[in-house]
C-alpha atoms as a PDB file:
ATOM      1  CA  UNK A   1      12.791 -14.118   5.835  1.00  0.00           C
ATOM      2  CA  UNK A   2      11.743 -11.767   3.496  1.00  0.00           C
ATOM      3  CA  UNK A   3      13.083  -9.181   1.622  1.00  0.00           C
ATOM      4  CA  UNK A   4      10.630  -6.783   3.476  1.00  0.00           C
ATOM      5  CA  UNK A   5      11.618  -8.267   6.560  1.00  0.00           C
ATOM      6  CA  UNK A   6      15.455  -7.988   6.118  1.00  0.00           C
ATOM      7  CA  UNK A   7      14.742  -3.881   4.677  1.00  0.00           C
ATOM      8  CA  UNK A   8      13.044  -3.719   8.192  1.00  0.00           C
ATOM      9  CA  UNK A   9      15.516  -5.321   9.775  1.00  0.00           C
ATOM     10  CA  UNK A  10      18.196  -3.052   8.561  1.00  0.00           C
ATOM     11  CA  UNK A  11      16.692   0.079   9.394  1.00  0.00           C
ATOM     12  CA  UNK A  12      15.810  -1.202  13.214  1.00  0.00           C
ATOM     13  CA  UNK A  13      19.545  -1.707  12.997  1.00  0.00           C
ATOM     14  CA  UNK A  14      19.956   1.747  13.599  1.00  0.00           C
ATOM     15  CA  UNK A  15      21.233   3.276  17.217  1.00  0.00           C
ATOM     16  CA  UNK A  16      17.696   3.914  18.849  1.00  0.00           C
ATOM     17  CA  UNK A  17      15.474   2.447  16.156  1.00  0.00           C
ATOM     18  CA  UNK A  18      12.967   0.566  18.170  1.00  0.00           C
ATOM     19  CA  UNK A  19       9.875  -0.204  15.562  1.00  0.00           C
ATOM     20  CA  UNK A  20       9.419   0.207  12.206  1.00  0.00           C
ATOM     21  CA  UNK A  21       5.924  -0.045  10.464  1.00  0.00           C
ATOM     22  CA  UNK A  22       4.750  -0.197   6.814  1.00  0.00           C
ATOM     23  CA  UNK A  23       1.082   1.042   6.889  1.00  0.00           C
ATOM     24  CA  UNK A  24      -1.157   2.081   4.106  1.00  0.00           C
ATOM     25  CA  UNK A  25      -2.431   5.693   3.796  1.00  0.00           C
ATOM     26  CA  UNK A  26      -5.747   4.221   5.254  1.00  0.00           C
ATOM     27  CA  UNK A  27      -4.065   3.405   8.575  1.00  0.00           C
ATOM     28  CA  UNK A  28      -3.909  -0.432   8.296  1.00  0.00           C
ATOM     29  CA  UNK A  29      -0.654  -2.216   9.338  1.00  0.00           C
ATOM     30  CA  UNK A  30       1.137  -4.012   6.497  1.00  0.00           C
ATOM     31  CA  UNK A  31       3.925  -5.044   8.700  1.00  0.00           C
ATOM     32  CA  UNK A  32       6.096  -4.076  11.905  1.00  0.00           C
ATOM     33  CA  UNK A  33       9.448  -4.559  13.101  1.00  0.00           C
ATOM     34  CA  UNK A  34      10.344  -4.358  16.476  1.00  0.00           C
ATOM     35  CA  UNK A  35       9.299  -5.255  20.069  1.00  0.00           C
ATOM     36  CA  UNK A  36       5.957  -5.232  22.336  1.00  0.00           C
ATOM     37  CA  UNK A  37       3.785  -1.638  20.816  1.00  0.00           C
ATOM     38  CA  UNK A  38      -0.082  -1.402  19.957  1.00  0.00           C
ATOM     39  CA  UNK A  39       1.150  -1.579  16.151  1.00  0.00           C
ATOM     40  CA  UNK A  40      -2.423  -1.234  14.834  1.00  0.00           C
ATOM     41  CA  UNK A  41      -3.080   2.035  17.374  1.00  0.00           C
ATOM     42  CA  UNK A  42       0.219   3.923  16.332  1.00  0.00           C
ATOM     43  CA  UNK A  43      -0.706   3.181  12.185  1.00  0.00           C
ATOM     44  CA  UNK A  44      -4.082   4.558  12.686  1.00  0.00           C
ATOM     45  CA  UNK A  45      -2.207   7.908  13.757  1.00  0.00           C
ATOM     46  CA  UNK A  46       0.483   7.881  11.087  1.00  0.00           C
ATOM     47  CA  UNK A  47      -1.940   8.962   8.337  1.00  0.00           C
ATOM     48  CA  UNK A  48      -3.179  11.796  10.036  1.00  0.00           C
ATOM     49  CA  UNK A  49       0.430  13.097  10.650  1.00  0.00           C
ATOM     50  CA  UNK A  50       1.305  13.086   6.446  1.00  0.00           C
ATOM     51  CA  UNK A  51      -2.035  14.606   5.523  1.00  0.00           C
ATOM     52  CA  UNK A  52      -1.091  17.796   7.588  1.00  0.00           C
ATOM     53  CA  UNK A  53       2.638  17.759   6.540  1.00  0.00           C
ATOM     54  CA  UNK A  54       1.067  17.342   2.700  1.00  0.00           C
ATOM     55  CA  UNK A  55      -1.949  20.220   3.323  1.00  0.00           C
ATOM     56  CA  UNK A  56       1.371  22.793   5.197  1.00  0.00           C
ATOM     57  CA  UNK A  57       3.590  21.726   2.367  1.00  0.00           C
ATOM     58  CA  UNK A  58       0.887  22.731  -0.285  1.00  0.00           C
ATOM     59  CA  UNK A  59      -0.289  25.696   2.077  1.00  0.00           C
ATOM     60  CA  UNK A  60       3.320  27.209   1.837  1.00  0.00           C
ATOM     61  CA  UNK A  61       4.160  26.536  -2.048  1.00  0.00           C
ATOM     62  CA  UNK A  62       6.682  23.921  -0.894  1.00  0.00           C
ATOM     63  CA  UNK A  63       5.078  20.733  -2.236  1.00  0.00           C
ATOM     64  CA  UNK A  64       3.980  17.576  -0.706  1.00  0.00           C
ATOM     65  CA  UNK A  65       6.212  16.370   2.247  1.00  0.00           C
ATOM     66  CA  UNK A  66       8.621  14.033   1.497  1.00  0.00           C
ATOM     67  CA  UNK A  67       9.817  12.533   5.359  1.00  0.00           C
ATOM     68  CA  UNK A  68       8.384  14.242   8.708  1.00  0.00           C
ATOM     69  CA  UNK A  69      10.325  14.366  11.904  1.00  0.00           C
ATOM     70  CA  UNK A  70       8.469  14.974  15.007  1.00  0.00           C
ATOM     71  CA  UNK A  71      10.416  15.009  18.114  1.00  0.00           C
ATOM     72  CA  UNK A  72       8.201  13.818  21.034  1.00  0.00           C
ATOM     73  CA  UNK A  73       8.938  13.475  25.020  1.00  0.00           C
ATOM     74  CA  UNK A  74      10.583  10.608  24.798  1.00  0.00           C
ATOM     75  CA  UNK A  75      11.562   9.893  21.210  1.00  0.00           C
ATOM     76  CA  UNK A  76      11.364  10.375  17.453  1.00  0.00           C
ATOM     77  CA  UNK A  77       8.394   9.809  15.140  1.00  0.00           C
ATOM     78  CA  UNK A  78       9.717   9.657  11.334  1.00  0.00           C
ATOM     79  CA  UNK A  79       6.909   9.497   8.548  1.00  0.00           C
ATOM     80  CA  UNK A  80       8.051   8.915   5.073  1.00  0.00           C
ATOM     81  CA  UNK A  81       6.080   8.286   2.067  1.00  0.00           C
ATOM     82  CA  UNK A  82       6.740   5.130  -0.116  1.00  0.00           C
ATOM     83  CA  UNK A  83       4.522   5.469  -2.602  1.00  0.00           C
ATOM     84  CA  UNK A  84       0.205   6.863  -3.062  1.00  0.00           C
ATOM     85  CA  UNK A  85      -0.632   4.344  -1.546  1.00  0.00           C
ATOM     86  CA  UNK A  86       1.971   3.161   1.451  1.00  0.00           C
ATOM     87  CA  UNK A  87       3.758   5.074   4.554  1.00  0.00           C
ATOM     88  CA  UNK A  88       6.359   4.272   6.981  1.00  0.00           C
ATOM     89  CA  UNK A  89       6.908   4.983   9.957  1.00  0.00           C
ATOM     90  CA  UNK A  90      10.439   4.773  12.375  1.00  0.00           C
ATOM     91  CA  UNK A  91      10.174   5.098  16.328  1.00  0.00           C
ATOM     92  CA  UNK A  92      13.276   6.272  17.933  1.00  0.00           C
ATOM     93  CA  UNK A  93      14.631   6.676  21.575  1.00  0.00           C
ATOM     94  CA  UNK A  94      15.379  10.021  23.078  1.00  0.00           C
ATOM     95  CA  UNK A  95      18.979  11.177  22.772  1.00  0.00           C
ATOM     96  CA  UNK A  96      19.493   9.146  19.360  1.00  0.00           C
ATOM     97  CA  UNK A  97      21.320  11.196  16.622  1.00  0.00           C
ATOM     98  CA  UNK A  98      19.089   9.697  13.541  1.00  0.00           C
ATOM     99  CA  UNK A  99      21.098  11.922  10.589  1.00  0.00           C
ATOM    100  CA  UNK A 100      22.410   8.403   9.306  1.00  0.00           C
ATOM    101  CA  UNK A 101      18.982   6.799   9.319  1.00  0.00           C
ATOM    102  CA  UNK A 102      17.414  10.203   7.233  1.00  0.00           C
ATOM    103  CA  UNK A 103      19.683   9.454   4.511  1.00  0.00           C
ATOM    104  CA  UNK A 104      19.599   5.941   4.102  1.00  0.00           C
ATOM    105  CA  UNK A 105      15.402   6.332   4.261  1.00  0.00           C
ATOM    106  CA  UNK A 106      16.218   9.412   1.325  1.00  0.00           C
ATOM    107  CA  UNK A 107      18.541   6.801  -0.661  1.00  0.00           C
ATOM    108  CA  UNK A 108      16.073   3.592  -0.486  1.00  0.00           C
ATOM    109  CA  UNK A 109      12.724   5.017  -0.722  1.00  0.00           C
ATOM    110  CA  UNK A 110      11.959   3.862  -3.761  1.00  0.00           C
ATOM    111  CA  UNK A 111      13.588   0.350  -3.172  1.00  0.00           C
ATOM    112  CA  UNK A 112      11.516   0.170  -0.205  1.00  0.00           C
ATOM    113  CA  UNK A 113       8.341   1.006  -1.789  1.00  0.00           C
ATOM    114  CA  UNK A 114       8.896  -1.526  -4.401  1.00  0.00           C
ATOM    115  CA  UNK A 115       8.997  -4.572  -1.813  1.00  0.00           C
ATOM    116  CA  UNK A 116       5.969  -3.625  -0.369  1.00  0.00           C
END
């Protein structure tokens, strides 16, 4: 197993996690974690979501978005950043307190981008 795999791994180990995907800013898949999903539909969307978090961030003199939560019917969409070039994205159940997840995503970005 990879080192990738076993950062993926971790963070699916979360209460509620139930995918986790490393996609470039393009939309591709790189790699996902987790069980039965149209992976390749859900990256195409993920790029979308961080360009309007970056264009309101710069809009509003805040500065590019770092992570973006967006709380859906049923779940939790998290977008974070890696690097230029690479996004990830965590799927959550409904009902899931995530505050543990946020920081440890805010501690190992940078560890994370660097196995990718």
């Amino acid at each position: 197993m990879s080192e990738l795999d076993q950062a993926l791994d971790r963070l699916r180990s979360h209460p509620g996690v139930d995918h986790v995907l490393v996609l470039g800013r393009d939309g591709l898949l790189i790699q996902h974690a987790g069980g039965p999903l149209d992976a390749e539909t859900v990256s195409a969307m993920v790029p979308g979501v961080a360009g309007a978090a970056a264009a309101l961030g710069g809009a509003a003199g805040l500065g590019p978005a770092q992570t973006v939560v967006i709380r859906l019917e049923q779940g939790v969409a998290v977008v974070q950043g890696l690097n230029d070039e690479v996004l990830l994205a965590v799927l959550l159940r409904g009902g899931t307190g995530f505050a543990p997840l946020l920081r440890e995503l805010a501690d190992g970005r940078e560890r994370l981008a660097a196995l990718v």
